[in-house]
C-alpha atoms as a PDB file:
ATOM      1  CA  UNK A   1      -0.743   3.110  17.392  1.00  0.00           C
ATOM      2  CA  UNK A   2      -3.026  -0.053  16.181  1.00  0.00           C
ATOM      3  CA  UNK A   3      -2.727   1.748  12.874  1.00  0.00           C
ATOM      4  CA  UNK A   4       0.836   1.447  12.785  1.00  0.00           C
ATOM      5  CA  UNK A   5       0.681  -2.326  13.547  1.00  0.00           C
ATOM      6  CA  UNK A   6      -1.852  -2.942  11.106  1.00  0.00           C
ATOM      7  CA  UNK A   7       0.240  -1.124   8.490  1.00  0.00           C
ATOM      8  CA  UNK A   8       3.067  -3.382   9.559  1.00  0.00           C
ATOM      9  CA  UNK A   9       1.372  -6.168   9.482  1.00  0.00           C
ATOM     10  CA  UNK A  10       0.073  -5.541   5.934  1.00  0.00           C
ATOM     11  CA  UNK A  11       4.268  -5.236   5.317  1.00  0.00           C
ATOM     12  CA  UNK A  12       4.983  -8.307   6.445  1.00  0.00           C
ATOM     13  CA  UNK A  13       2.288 -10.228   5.224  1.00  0.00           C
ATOM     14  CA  UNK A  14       4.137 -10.628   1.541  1.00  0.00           C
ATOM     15  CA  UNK A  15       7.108 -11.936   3.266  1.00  0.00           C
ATOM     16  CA  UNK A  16       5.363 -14.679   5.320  1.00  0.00           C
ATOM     17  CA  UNK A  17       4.098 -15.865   2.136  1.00  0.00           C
ATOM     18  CA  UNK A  18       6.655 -15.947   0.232  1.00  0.00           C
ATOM     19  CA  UNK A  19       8.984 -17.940   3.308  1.00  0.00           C
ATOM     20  CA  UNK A  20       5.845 -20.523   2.778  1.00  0.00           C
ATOM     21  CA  UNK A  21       5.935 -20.456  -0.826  1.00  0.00           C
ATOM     22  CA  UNK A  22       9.929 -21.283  -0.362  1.00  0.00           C
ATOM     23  CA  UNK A  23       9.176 -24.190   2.000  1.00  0.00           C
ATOM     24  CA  UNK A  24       6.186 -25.127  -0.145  1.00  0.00           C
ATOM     25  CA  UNK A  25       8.923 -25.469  -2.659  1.00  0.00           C
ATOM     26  CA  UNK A  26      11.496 -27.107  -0.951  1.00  0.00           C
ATOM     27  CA  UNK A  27       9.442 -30.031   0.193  1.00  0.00           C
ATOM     28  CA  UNK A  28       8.248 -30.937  -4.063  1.00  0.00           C
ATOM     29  CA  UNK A  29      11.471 -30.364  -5.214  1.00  0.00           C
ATOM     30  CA  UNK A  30      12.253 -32.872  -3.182  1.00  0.00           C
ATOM     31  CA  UNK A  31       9.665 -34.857  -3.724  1.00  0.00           C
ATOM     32  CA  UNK A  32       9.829 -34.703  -7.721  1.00  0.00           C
ATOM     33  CA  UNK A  33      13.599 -35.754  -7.452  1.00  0.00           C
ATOM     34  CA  UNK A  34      12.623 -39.159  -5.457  1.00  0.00           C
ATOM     35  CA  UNK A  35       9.842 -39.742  -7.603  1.00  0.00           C
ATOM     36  CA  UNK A  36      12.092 -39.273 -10.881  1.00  0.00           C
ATOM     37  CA  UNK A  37      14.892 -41.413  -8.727  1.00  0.00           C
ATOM     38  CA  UNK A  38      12.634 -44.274  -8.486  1.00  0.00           C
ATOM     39  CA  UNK A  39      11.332 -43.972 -11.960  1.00  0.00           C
ATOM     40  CA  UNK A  40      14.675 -44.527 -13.183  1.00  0.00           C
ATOM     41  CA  UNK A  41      15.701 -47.260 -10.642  1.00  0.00           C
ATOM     42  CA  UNK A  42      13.199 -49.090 -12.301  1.00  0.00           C
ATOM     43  CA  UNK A  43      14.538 -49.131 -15.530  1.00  0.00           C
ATOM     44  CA  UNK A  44      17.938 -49.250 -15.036  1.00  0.00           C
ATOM     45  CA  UNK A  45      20.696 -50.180 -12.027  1.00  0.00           C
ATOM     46  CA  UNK A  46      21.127 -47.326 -10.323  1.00  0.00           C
ATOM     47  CA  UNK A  47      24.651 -46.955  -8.561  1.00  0.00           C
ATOM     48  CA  UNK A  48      25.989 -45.064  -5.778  1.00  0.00           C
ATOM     49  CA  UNK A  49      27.364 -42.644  -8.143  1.00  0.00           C
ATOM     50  CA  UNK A  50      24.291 -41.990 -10.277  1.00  0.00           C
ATOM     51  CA  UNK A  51      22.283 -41.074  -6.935  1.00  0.00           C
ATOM     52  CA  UNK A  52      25.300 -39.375  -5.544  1.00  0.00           C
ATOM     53  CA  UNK A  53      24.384 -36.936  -8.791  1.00  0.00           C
ATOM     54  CA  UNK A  54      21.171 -36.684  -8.803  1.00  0.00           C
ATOM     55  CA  UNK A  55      21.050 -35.666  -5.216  1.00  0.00           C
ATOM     56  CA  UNK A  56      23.760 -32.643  -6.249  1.00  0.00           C
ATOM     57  CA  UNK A  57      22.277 -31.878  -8.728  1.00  0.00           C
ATOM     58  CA  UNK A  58      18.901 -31.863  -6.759  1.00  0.00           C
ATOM     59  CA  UNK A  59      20.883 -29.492  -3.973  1.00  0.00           C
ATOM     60  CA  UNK A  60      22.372 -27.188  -6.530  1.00  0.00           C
ATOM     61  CA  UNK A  61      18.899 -26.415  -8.402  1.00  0.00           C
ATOM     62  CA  UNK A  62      17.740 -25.792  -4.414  1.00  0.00           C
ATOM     63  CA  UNK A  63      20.436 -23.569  -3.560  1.00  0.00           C
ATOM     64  CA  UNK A  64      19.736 -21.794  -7.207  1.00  0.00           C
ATOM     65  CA  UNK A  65      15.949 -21.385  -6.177  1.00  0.00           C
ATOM     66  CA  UNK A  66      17.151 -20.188  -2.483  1.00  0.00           C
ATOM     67  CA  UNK A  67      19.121 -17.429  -3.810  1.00  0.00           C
ATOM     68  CA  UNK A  68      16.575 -16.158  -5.758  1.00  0.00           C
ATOM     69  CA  UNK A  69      14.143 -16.015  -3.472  1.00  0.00           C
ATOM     70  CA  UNK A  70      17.060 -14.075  -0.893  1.00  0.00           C
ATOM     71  CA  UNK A  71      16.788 -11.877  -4.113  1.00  0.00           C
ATOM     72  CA  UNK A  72      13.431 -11.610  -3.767  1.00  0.00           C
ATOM     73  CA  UNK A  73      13.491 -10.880   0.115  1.00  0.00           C
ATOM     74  CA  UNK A  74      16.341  -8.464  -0.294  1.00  0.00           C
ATOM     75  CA  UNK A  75      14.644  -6.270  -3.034  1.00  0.00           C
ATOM     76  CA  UNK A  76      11.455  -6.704  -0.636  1.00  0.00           C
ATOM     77  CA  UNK A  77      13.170  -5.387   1.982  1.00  0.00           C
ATOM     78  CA  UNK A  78      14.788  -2.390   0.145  1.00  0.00           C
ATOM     79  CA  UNK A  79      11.162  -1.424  -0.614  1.00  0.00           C
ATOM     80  CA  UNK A  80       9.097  -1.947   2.740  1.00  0.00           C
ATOM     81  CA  UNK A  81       8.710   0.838   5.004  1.00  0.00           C
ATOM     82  CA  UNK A  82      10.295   0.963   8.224  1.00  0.00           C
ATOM     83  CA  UNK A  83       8.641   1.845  11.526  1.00  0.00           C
ATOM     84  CA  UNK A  84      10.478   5.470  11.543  1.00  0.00           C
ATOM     85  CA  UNK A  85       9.486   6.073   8.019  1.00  0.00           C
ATOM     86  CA  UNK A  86       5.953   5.515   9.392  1.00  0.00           C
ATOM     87  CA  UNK A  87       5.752   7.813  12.526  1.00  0.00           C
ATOM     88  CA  UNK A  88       6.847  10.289  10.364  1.00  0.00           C
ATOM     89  CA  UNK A  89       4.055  10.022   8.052  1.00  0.00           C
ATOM     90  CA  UNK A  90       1.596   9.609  10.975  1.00  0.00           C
ATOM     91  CA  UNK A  91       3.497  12.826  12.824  1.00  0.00           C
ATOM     92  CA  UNK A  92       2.832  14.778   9.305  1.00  0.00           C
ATOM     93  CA  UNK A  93      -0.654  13.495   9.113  1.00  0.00           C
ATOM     94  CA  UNK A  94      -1.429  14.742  12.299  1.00  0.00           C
ATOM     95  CA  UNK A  95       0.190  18.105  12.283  1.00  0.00           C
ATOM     96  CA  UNK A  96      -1.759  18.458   8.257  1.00  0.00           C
ATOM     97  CA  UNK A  97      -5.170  17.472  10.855  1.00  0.00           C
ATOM     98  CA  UNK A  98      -4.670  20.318  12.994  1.00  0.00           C
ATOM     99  CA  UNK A  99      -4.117  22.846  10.390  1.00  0.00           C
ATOM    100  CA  UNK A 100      -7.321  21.778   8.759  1.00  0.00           C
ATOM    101  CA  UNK A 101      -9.404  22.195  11.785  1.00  0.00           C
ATOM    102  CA  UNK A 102      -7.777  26.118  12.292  1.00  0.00           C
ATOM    103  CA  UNK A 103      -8.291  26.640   9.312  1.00  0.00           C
ATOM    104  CA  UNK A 104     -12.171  25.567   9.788  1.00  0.00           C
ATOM    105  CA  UNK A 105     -12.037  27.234  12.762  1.00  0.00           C
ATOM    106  CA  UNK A 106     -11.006  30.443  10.966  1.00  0.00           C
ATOM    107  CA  UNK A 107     -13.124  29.982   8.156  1.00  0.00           C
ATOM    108  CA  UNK A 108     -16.916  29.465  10.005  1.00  0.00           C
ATOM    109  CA  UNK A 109     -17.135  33.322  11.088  1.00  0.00           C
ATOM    110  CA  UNK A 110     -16.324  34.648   7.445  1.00  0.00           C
ATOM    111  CA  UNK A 111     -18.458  32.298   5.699  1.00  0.00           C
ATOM    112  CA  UNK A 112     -21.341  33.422   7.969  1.00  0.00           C
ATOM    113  CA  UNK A 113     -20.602  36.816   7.092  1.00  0.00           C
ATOM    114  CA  UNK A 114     -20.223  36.448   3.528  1.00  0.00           C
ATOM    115  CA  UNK A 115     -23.415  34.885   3.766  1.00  0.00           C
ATOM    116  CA  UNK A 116     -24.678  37.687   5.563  1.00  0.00           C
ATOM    117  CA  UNK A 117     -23.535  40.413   3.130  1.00  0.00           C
ATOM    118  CA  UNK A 118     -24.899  38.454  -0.101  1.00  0.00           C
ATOM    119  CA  UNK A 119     -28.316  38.654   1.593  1.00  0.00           C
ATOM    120  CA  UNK A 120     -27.933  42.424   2.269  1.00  0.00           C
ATOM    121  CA  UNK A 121     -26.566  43.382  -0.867  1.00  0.00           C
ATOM    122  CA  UNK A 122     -29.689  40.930  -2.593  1.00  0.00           C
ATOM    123  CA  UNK A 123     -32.145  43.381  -0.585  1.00  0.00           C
ATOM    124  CA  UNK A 124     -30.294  46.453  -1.697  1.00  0.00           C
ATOM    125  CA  UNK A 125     -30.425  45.208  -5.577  1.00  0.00           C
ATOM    126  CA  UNK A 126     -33.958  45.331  -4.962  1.00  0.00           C
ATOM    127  CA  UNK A 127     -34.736  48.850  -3.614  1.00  0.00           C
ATOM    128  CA  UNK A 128     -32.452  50.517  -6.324  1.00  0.00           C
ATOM    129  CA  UNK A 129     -34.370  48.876  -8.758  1.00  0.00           C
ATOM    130  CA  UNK A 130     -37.605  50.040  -7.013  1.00  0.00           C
ATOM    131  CA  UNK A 131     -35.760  53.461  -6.657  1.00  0.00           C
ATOM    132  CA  UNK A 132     -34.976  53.352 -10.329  1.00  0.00           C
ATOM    133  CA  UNK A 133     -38.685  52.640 -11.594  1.00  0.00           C
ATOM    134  CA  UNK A 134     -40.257  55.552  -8.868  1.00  0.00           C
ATOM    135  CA  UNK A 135     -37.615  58.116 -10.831  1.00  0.00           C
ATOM    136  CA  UNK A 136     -38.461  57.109 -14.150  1.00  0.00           C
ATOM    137  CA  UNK A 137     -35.037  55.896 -15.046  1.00  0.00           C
ATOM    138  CA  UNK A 138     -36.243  52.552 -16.240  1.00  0.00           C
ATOM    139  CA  UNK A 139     -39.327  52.330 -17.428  1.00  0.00           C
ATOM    140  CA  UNK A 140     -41.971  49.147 -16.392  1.00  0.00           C
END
C-alpha cells in the first residue's frame, strides 16, 4: 500500500503547486497595484473615486486569474486518478504476477526437456553420419 500513497502523492503534488503559484500570485498582484497606486499619487491628486477604481479593477483582474486557475484545477481533476481507479490497476497487476510465475512454473520442466532432446538428437546426427560413411553412402 506505500505504493499507492506514493502514487497519490505524485497526484497531488501538481495541485499543491499550483494553489502556491495562485497565492504566489495573489500577493504581486497586489503588490504591483499599490506600487502603480503610489506612482500615480505622485503625479497627480488621487481621489476617493480614482482608488475606488483601481482597487475594482485590481479585484476583477483577481477574480479573472482565480477562475482560471479553478479551470485549471477542474480540468486537473477530470484527469487525476482516483484511489479506486488505482486498486484496480494494482489488483490487475497482481493477478498478471501470478500468471507469470505459473506460467514459469509450467515452463522450467519443458525447457529442460527440450534441452534434453536437442542434445540427444545432436548425438544421433552424429552416429548416422558415422553409419552413413561405414556403408559407403557418403563418401570421406
Amino acid at each position: 500500500m506505500q505504493n499507492l500513497k506514493t502514487v497519490v502523492d505524485d497526484y497531488l503534488c501538481p495541485i499543491k503547486c499550483l494553489i502556491d503559484f495562485a497565492e504566489n500570485f495573489v500577493v504581486l498582484t497586489i503588490a504591483r497595484r499599490v506600487n502603480y497606486t503610489c506612482r500615480i499619487m505622485a503625479k497627480k491628486q488621487t481621489t476617493i473615486d480614482d482608488l475606488a477604481v483601481m482597487v475594482q479593477k485590481g479585484f476583477r483582474d483577481v477574480d479573472h486569474r482565480f477562475r482560471d486557475v479553478d479551470h485549471r484545477f477542474q480540468n486537473l481533476e477530470s484527469q487525476m486518478v482516483t484511489k479506486d481507479m488505482l486498486k484496480l490497476v494494482v489488483e490487475s497487476v497482481d493477478i498478471i504476477r501470478e500468471d507469470v510465475r505459473d506460467i514459469k512454473i509450467t515452463l522450467g520442466p519443458l525447457v529442460r526437456m527440450v534441452s534434453a532432446l536437442e542434445t540427444d538428437m545432436q548425438h544421433l546426427a552424429i552416429r548416422v553420419a558415422r553409419l552413413e560413411q561405414k556403408s559407403g553412402f557418403i563418401k570421406k
